[in-house]
N, C-alpha and C. Protein backbone atom coordinates (compact mmCIF):
# COMPACT_ATOMS: atom_id res chain seq x y z
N UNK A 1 67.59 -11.62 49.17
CA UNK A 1 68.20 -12.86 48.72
C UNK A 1 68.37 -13.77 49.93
N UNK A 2 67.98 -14.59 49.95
CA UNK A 2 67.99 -15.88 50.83
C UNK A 2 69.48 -16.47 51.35
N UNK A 3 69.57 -16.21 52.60
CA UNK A 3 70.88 -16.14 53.29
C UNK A 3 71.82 -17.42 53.15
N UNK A 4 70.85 -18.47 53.17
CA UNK A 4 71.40 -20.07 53.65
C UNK A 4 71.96 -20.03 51.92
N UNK A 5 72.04 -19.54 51.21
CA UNK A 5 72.96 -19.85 49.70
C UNK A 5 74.21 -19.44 50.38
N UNK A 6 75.40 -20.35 50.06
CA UNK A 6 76.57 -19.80 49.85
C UNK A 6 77.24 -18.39 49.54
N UNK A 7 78.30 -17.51 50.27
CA UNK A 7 78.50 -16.52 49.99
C UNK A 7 78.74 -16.20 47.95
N UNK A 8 79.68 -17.32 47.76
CA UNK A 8 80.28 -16.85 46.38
C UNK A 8 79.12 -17.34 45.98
N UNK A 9 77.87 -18.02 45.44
CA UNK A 9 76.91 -18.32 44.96
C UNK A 9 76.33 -16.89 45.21
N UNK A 10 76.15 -16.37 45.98
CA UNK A 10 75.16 -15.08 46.25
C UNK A 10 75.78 -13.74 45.43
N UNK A 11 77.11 -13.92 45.33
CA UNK A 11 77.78 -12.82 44.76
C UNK A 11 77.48 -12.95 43.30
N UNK A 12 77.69 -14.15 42.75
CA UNK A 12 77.75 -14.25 41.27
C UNK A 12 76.49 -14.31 40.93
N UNK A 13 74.72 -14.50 41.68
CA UNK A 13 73.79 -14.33 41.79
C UNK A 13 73.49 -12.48 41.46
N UNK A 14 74.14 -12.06 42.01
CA UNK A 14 74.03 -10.47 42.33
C UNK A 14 74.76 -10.36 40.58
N UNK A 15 75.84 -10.69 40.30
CA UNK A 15 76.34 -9.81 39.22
C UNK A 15 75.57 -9.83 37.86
N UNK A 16 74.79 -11.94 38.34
CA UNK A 16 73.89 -12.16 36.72
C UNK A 16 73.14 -11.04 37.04
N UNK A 17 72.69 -10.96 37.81
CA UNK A 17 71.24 -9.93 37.70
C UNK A 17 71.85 -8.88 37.39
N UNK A 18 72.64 -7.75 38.07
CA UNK A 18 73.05 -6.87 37.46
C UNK A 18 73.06 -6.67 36.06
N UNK A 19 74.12 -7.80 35.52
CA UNK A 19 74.34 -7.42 34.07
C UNK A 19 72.88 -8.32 33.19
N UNK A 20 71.93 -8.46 33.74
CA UNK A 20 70.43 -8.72 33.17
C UNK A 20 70.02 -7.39 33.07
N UNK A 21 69.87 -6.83 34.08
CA UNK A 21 69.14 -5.40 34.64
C UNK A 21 69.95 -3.87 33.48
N UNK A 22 71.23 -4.30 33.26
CA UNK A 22 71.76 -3.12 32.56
C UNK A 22 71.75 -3.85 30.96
N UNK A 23 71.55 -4.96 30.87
CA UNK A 23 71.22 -5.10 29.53
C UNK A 23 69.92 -4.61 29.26
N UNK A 24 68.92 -5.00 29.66
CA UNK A 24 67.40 -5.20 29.72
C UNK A 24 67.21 -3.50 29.55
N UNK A 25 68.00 -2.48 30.22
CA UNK A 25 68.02 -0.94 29.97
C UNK A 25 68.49 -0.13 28.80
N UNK A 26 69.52 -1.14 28.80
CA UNK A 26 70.06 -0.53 27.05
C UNK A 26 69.12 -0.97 25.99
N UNK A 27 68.93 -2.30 26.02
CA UNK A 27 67.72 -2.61 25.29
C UNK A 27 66.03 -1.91 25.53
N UNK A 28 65.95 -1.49 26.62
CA UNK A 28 64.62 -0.77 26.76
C UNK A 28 65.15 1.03 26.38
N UNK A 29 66.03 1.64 26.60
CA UNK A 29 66.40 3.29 26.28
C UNK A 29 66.94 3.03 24.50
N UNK A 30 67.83 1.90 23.90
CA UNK A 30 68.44 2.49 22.58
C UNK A 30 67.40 1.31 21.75
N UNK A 31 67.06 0.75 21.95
CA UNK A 31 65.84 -0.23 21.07
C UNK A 31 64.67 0.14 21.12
N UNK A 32 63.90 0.49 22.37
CA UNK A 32 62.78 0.93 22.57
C UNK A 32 62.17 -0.14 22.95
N UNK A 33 62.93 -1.73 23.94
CA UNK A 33 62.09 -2.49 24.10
C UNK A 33 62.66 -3.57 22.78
N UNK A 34 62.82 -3.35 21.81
CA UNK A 34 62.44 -4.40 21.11
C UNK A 34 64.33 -5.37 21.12
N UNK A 35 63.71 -6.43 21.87
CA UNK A 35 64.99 -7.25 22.25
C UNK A 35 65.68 -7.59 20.20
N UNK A 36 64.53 -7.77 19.45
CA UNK A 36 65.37 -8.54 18.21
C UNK A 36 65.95 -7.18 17.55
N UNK A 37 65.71 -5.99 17.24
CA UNK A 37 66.60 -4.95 16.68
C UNK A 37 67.98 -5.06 17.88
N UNK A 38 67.73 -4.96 19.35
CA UNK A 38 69.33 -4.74 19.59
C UNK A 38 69.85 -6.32 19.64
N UNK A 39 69.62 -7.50 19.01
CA UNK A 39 69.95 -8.91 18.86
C UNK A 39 70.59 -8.23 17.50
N UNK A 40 69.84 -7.65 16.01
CA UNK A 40 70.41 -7.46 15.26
C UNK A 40 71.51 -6.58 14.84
N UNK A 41 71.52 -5.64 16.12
CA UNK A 41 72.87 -4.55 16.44
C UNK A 41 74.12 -5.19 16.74
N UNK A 42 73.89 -6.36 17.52
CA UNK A 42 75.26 -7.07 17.66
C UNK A 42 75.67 -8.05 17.09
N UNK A 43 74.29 -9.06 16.04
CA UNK A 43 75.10 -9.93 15.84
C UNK A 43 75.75 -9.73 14.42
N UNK A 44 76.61 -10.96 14.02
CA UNK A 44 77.56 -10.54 12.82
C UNK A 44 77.18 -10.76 11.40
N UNK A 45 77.78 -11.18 10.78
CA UNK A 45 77.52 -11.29 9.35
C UNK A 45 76.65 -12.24 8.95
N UNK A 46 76.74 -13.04 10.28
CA UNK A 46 76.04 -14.55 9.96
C UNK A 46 74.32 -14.17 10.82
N UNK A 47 73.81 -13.01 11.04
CA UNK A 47 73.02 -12.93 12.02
C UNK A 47 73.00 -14.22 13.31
N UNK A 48 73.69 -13.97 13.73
CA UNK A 48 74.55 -14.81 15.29
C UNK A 48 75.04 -13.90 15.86
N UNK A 49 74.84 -14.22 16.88
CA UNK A 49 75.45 -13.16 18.28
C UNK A 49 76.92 -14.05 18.51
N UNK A 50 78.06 -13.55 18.41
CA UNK A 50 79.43 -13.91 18.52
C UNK A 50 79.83 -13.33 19.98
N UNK A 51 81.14 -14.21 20.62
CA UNK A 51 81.43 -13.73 21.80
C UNK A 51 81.91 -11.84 21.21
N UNK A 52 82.38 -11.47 20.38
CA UNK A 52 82.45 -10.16 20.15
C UNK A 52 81.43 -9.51 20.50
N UNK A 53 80.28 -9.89 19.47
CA UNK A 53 78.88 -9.39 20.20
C UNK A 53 78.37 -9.08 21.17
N UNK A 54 78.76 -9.76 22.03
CA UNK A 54 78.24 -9.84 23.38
C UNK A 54 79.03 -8.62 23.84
N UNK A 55 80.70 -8.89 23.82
CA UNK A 55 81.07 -8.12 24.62
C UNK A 55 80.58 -6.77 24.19
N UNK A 56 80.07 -6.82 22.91
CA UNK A 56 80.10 -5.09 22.63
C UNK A 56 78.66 -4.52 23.29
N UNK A 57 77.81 -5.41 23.43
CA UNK A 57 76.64 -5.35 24.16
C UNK A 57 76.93 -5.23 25.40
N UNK A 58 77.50 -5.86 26.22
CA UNK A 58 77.72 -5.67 27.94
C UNK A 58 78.96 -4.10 27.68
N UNK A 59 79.50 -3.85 26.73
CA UNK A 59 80.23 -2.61 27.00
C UNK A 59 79.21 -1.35 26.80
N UNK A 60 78.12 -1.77 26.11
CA UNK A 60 77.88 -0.30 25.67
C UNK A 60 76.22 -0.64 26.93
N UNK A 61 76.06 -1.31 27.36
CA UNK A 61 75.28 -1.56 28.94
C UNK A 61 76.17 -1.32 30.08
N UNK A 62 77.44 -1.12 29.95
CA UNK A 62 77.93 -0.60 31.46
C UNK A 62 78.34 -2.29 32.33
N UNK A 63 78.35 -3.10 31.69
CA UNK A 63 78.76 -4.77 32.31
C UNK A 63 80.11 -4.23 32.08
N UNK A 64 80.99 -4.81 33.30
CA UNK A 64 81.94 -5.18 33.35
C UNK A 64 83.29 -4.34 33.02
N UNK A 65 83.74 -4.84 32.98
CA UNK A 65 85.99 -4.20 32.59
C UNK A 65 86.32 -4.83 31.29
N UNK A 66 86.82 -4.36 30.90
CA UNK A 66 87.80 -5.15 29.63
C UNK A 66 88.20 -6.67 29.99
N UNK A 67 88.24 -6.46 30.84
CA UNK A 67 88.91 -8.13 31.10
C UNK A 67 87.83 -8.88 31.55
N UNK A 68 86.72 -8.58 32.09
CA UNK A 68 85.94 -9.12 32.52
C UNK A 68 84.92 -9.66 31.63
N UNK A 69 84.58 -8.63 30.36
CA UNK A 69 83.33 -8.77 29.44
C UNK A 69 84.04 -9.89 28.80
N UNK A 70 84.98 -10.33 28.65
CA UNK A 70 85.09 -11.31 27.70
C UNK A 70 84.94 -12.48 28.07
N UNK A 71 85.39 -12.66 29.67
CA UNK A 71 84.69 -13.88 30.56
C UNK A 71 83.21 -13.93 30.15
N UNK A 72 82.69 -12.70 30.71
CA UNK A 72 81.03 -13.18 30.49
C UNK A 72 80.63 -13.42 29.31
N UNK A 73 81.15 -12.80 28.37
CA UNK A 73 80.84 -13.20 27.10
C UNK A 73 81.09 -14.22 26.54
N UNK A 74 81.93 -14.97 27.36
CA UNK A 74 82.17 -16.71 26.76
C UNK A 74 81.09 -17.27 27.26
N UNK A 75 80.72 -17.10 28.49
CA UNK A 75 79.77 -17.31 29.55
C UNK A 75 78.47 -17.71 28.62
N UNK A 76 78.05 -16.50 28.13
CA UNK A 76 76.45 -16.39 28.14
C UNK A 76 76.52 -17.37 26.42
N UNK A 77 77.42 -17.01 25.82
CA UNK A 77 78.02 -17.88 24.65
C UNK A 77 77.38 -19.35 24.71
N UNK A 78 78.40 -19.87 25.80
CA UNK A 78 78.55 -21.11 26.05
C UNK A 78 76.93 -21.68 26.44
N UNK A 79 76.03 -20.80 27.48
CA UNK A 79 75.23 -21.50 27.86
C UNK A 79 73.77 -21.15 26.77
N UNK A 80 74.35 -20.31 25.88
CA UNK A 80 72.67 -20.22 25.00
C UNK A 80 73.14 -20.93 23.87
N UNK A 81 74.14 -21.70 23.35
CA UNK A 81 74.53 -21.81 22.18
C UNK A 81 73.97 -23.51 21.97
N UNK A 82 73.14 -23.92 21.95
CA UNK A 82 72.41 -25.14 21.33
C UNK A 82 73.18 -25.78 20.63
N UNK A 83 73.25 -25.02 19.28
CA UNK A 83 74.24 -26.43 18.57
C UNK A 83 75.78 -26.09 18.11
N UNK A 84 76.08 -25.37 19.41
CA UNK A 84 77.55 -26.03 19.07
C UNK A 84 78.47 -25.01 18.44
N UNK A 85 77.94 -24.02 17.90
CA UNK A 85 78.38 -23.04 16.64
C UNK A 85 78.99 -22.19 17.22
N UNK A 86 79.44 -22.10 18.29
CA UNK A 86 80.28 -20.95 18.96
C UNK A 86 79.55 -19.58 18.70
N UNK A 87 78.22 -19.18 18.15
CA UNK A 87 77.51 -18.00 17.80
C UNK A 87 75.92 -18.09 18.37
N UNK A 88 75.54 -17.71 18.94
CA UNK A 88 74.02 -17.48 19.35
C UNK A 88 73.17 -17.19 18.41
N UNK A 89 71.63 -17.76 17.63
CA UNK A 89 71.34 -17.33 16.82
C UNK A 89 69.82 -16.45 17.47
N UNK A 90 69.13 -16.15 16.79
CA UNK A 90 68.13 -15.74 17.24
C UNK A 90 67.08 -16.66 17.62
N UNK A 91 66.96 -17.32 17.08
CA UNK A 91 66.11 -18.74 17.71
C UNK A 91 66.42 -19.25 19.21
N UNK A 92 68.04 -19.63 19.00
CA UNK A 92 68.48 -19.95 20.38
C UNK A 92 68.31 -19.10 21.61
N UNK A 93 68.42 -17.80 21.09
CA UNK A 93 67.97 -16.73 21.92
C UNK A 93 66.36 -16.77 22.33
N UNK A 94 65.62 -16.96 21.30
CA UNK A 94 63.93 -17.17 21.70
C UNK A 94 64.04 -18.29 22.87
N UNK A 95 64.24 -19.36 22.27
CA UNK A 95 64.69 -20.46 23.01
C UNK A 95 64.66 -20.23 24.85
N UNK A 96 65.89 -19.40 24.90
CA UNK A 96 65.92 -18.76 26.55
C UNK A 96 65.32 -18.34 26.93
N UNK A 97 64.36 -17.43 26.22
CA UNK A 97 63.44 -16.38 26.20
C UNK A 97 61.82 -17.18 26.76
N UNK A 98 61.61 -18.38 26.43
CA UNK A 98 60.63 -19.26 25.98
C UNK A 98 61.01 -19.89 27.17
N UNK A 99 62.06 -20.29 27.87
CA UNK A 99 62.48 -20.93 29.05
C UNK A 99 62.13 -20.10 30.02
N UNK A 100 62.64 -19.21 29.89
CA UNK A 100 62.24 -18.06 31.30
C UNK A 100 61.05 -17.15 31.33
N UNK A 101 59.81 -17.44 30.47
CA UNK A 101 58.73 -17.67 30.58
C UNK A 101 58.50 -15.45 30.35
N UNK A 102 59.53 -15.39 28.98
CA UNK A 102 59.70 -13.77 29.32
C UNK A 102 58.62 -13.63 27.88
């Protein structure tokens, strides 16, 4: 990682990836790879990924503390959520997916 970044920029650099890297594992060991079955493991009634969702996804990937998953889970909420709905849908999720060229 490239030194001239800021310390706290480099740290919170380190943790996205982390909790990328232990999602991306739970999803590759209990899905088999397939990102939309564990999308449909967490999200809710509305097929939307809810900040619940999330957290139950970063808990059962090894992200974070109790107190912590719910930060990130507003987190990742806030920045995939397109229109507004406080819920991630699967589209919006392609969406990111389609951005980061995965």
């Amino acid at each position: 990682m490239p030194t001239d970044i800021p310390e706290d920029d480099r740290v919170q650099a380190s943790r996205y990836q982390e909790m990328i890297d232990r999602v991306k594992a739970l999803v590759d060991t209990r899905y088999s790879g397939d990102w939309k079955a564990a999308f449909a493991a967490y999200a809710g009634q509305e097929d939307k990924l809810t900040e619940d969702g999330v957290k139950s996804l970063l808990k059962d990937a090894g992200v974070g503390t109790f107190v912590t998953r719910g930060v990130y889970a507003k987190a990742v909420v806030d920045a995939l959520d397109q229109d507004k709905d406080g819920a991630v849908s699967v589209e919006e999720l392609e969406a990111e997916f389609s951005k980061a060229g995965k």
